[in-house]
C-alpha atoms as a PDB file:
ATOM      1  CA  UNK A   1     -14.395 -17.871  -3.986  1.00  0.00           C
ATOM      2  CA  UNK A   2     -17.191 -18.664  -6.794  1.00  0.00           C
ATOM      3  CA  UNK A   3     -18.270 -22.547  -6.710  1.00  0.00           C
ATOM      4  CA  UNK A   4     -18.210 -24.349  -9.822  1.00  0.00           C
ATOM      5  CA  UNK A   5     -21.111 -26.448 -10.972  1.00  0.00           C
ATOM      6  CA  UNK A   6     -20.414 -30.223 -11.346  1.00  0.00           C
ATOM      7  CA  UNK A   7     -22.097 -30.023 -15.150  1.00  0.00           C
ATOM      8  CA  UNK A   8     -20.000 -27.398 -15.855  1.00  0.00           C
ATOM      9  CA  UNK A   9     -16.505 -29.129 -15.370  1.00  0.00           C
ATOM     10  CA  UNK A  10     -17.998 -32.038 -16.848  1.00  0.00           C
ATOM     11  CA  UNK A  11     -19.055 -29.942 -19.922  1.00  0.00           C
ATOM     12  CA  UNK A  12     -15.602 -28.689 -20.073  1.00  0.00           C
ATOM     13  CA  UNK A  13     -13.247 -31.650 -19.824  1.00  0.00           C
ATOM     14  CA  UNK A  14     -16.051 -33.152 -22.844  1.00  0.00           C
ATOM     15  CA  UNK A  15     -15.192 -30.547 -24.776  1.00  0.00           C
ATOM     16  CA  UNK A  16     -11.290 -30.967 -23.899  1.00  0.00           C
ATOM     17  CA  UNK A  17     -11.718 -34.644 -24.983  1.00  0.00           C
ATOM     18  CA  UNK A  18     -13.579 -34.216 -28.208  1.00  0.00           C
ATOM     19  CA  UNK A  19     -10.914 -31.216 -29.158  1.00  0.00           C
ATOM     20  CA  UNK A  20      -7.650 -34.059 -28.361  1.00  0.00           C
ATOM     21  CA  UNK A  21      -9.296 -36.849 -30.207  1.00  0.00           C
ATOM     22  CA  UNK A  22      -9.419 -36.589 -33.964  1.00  0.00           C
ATOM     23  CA  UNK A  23      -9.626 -39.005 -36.125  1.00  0.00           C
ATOM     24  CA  UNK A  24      -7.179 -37.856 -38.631  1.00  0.00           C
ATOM     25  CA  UNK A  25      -3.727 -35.800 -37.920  1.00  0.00           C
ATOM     26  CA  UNK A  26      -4.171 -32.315 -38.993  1.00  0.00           C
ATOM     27  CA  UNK A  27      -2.534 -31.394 -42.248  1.00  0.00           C
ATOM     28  CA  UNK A  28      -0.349 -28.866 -40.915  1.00  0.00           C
ATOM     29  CA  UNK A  29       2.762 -27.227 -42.752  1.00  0.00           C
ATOM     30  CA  UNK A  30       5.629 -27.098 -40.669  1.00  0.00           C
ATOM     31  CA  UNK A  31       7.560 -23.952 -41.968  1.00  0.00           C
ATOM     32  CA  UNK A  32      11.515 -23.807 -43.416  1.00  0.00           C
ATOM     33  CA  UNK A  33      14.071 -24.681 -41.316  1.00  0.00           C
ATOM     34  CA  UNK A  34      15.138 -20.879 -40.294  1.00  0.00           C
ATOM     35  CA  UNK A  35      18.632 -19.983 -40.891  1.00  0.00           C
ATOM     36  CA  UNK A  36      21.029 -18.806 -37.925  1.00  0.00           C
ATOM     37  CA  UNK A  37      18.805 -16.030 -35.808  1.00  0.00           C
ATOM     38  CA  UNK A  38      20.549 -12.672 -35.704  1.00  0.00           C
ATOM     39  CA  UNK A  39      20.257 -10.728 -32.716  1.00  0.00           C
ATOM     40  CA  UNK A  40      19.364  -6.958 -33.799  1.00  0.00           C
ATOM     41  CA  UNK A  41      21.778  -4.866 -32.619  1.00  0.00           C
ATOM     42  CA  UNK A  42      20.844  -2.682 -30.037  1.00  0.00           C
ATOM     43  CA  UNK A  43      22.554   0.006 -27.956  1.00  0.00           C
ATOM     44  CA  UNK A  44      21.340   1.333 -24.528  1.00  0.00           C
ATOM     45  CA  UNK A  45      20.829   4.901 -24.999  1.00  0.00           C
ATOM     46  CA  UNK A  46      23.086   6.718 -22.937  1.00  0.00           C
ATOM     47  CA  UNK A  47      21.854   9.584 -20.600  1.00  0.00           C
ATOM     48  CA  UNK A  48      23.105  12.483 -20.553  1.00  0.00           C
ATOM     49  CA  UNK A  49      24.948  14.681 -17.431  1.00  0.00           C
ATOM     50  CA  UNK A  50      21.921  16.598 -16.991  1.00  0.00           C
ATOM     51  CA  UNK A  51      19.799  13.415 -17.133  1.00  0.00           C
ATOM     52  CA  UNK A  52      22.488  12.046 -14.760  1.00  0.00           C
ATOM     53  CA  UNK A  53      22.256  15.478 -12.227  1.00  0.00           C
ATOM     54  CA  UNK A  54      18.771  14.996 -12.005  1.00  0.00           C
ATOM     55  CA  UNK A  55      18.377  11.335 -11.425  1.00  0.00           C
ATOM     56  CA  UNK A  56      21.132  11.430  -8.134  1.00  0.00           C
ATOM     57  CA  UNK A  57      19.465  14.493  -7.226  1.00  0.00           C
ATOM     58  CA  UNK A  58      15.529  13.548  -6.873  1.00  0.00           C
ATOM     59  CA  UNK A  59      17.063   9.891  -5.911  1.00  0.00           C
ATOM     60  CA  UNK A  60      18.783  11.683  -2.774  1.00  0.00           C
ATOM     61  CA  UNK A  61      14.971  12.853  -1.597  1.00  0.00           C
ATOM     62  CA  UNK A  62      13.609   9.506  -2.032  1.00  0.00           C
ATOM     63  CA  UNK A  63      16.879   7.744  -0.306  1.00  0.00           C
ATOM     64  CA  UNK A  64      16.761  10.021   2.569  1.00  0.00           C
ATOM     65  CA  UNK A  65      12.784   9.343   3.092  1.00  0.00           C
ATOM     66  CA  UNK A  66      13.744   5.651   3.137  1.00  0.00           C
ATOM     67  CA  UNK A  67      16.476   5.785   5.337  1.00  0.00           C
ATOM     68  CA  UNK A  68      14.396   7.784   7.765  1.00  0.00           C
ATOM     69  CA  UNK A  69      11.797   4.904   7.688  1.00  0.00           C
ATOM     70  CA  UNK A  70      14.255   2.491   8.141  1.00  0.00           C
ATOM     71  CA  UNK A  71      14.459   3.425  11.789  1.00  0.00           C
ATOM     72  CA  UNK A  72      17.543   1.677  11.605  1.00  0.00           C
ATOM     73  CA  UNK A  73      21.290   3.003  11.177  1.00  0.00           C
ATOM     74  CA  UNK A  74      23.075   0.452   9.273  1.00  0.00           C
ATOM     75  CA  UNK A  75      19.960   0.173   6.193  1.00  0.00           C
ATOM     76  CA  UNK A  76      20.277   4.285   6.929  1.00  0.00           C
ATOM     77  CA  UNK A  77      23.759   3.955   5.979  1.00  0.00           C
ATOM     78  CA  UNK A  78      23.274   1.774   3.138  1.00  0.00           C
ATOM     79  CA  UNK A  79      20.885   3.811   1.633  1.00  0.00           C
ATOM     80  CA  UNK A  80      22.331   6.886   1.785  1.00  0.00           C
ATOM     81  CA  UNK A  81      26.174   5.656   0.615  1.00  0.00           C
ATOM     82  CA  UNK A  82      24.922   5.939  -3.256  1.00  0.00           C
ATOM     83  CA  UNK A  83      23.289   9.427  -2.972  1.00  0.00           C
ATOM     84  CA  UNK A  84      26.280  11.453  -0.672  1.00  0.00           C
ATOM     85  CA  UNK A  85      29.638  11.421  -0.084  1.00  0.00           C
ATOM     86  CA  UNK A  86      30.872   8.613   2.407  1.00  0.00           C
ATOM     87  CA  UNK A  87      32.261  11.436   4.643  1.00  0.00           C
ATOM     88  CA  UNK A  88      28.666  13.146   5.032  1.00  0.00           C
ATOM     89  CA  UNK A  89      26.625   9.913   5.646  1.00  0.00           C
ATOM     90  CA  UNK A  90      27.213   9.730   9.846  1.00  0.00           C
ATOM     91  CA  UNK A  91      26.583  13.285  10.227  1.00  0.00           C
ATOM     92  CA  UNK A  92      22.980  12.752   8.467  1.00  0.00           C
ATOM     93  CA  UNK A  93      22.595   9.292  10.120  1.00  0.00           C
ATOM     94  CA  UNK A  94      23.377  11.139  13.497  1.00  0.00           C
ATOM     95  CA  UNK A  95      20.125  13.529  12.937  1.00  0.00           C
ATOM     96  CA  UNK A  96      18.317  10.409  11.885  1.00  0.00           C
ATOM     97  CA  UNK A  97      18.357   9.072  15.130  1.00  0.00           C
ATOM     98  CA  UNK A  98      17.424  12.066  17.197  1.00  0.00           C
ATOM     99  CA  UNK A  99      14.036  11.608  14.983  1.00  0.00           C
ATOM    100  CA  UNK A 100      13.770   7.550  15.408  1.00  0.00           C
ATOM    101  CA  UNK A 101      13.814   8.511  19.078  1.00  0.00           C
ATOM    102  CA  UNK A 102      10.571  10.820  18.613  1.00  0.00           C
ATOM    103  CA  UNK A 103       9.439   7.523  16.914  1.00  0.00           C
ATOM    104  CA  UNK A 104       8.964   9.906  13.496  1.00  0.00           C
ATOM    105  CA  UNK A 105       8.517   8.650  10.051  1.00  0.00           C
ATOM    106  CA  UNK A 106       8.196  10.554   6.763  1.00  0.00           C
ATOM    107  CA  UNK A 107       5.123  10.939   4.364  1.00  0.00           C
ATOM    108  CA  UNK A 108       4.723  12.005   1.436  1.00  0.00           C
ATOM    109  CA  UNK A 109       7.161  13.633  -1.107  1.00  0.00           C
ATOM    110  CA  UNK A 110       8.321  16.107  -2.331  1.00  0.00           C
ATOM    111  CA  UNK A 111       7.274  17.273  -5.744  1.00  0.00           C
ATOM    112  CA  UNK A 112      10.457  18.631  -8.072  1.00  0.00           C
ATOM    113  CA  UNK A 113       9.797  21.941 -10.663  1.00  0.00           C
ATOM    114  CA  UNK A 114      13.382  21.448 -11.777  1.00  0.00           C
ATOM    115  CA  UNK A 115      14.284  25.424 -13.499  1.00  0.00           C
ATOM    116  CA  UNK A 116      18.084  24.842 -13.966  1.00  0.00           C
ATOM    117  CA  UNK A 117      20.914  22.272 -13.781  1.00  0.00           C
ATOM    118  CA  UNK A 118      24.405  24.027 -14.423  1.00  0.00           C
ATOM    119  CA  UNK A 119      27.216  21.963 -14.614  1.00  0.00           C
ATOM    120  CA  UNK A 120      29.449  24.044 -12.662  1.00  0.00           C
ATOM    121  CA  UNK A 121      32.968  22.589 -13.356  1.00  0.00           C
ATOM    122  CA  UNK A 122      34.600  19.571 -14.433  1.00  0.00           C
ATOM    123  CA  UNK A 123      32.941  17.107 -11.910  1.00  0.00           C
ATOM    124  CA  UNK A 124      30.635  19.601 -10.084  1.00  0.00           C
ATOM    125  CA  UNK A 125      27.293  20.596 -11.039  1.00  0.00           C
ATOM    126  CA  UNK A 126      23.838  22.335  -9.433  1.00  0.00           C
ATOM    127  CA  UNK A 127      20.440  22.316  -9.522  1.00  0.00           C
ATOM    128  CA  UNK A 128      18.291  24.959  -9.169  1.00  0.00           C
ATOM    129  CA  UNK A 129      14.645  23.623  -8.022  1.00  0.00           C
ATOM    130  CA  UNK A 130      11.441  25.483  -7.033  1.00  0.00           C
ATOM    131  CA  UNK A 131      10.517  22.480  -5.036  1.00  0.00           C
ATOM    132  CA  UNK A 132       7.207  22.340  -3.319  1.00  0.00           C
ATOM    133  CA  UNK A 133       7.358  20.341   0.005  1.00  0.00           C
ATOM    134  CA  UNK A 134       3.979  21.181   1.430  1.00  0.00           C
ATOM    135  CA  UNK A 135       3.016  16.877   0.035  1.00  0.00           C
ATOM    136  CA  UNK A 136       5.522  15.847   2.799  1.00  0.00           C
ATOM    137  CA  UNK A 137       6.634  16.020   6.434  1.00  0.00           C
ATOM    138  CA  UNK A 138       6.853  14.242   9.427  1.00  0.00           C
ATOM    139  CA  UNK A 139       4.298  11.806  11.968  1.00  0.00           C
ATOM    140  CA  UNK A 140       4.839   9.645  15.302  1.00  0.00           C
ATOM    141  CA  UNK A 141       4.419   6.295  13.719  1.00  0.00           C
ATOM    142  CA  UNK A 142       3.038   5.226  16.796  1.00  0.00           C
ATOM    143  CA  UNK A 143      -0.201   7.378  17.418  1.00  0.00           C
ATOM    144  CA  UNK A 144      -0.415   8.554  13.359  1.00  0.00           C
ATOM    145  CA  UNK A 145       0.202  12.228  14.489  1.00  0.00           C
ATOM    146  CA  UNK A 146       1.721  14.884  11.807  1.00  0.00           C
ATOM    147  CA  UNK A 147       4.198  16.111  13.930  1.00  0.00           C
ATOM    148  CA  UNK A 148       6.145  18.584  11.301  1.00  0.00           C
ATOM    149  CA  UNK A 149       5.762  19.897   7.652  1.00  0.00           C
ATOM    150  CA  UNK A 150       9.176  19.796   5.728  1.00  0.00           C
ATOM    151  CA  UNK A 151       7.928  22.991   3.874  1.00  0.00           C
ATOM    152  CA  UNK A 152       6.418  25.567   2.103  1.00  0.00           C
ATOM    153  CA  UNK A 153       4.504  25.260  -1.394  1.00  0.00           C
ATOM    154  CA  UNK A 154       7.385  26.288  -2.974  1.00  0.00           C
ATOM    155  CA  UNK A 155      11.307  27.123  -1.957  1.00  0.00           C
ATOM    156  CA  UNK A 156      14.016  28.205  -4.124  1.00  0.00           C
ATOM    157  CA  UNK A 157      16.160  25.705  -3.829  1.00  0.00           C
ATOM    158  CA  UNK A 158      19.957  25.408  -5.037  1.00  0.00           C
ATOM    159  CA  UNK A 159      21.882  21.824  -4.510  1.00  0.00           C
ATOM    160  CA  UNK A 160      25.305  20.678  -4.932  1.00  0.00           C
ATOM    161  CA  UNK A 161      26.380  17.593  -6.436  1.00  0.00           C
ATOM    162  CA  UNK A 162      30.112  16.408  -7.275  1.00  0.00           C
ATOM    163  CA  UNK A 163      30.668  13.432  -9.683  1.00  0.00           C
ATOM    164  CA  UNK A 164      32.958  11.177  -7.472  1.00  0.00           C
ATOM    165  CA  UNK A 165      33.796   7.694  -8.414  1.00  0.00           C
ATOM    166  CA  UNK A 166      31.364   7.962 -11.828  1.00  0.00           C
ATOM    167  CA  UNK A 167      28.527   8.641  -9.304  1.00  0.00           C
ATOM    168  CA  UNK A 168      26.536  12.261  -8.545  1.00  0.00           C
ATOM    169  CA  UNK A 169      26.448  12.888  -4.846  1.00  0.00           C
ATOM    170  CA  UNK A 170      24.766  15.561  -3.238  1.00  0.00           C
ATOM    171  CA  UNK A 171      27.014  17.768  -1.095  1.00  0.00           C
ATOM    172  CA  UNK A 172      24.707  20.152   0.060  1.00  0.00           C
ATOM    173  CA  UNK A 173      21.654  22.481  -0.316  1.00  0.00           C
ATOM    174  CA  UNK A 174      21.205  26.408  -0.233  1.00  0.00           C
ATOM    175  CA  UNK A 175      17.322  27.730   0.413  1.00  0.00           C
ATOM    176  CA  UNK A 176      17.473  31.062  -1.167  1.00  0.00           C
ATOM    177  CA  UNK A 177      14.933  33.989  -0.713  1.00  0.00           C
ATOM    178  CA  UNK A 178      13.984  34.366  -4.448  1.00  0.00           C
ATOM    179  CA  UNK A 179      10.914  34.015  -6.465  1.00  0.00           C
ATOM    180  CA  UNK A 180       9.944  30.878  -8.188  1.00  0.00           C
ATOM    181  CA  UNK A 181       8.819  32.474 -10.684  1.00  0.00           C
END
């Protein structure tokens, strides 16, 4: 913490004094009395189902690497309910804890090189990603240790999402052995 000299604070509530103490009002012109304020009219731009795709799907990585963390099946299960379908979440909270019994967290993340989202049908879409996963894995939060890599500098990737309830979930993922280029 920096100490403050005594003649400085003195200098500085002077100065203070002398500003507050004039010995005539200002001549200050106080402006029209407005009329009524309009608010400008403003509408929140709305995305669009790609923009929507996308979102649910890179928010399902980051939700899963949370609910890992959370070591915990019940903020798991929280976490997860806005990213898959309510009949998939115990299934994925099930392999959760066979990990929070190795003690393992995540790190990292992945990093998304979206190529494709195809809306696939009426409330059904997919998105085709040459994701790179070699930022992101597994370690034993308890000694630090990388204890698995989620993946390879870059997998074809294809996921499913379904639009239930005004929400994209993610129903499931396909690696495929293809170029990502």
């Amino acid at each position: 913490m920096a100490k403050v000299l005594p003649g400085a604070v003195l200098t500085a509530l002077a100065v203070a004094a002398v500003a507050g103490c004039g010995s005539h009002p200002a001549a200050v012109m106080l402006p029209r009395k407005p009329t009524a304020a309009q608010l400008a009219r403003v509408s929140p731009t709305r995305l669009s189902t790609r923009q929507l795709v996308i979102a649910a799907y890179e928010g399902y990585w980051r939700a899963t690497n949370e609910a890992v963390d959370s070591r915990n099946p019940a903020s798991a299960k929280a976490i997860l309910a806005a990213y898959i379908p309510s009949r998939s979440v115990p299934g994925l909270v099930k392999g959760m804890s066979a990990m929070w019994r190795r003690h393992e967290v995540v790190y990292g993340s992945p990093v998304f090189h979206i190529m494709a989202v195809k809306i696939t049908g009426n409330q059904t879409a997919a998105v085709q990603d040459c994701i790179d996963l070699s930022h992101m894995g597994f370690e034993d939060s308890q000694t630090g240790q990388v204890v698995g890599g989620s993946g390879q500098k870059h997998d074809y990737l294809i996921t499913t999402l379904v639009c239930e309830h005004g929400r994209w979930l993610v129903t499931g993922a396909i690696p495929v052995v293809r170029s990502c280029t």
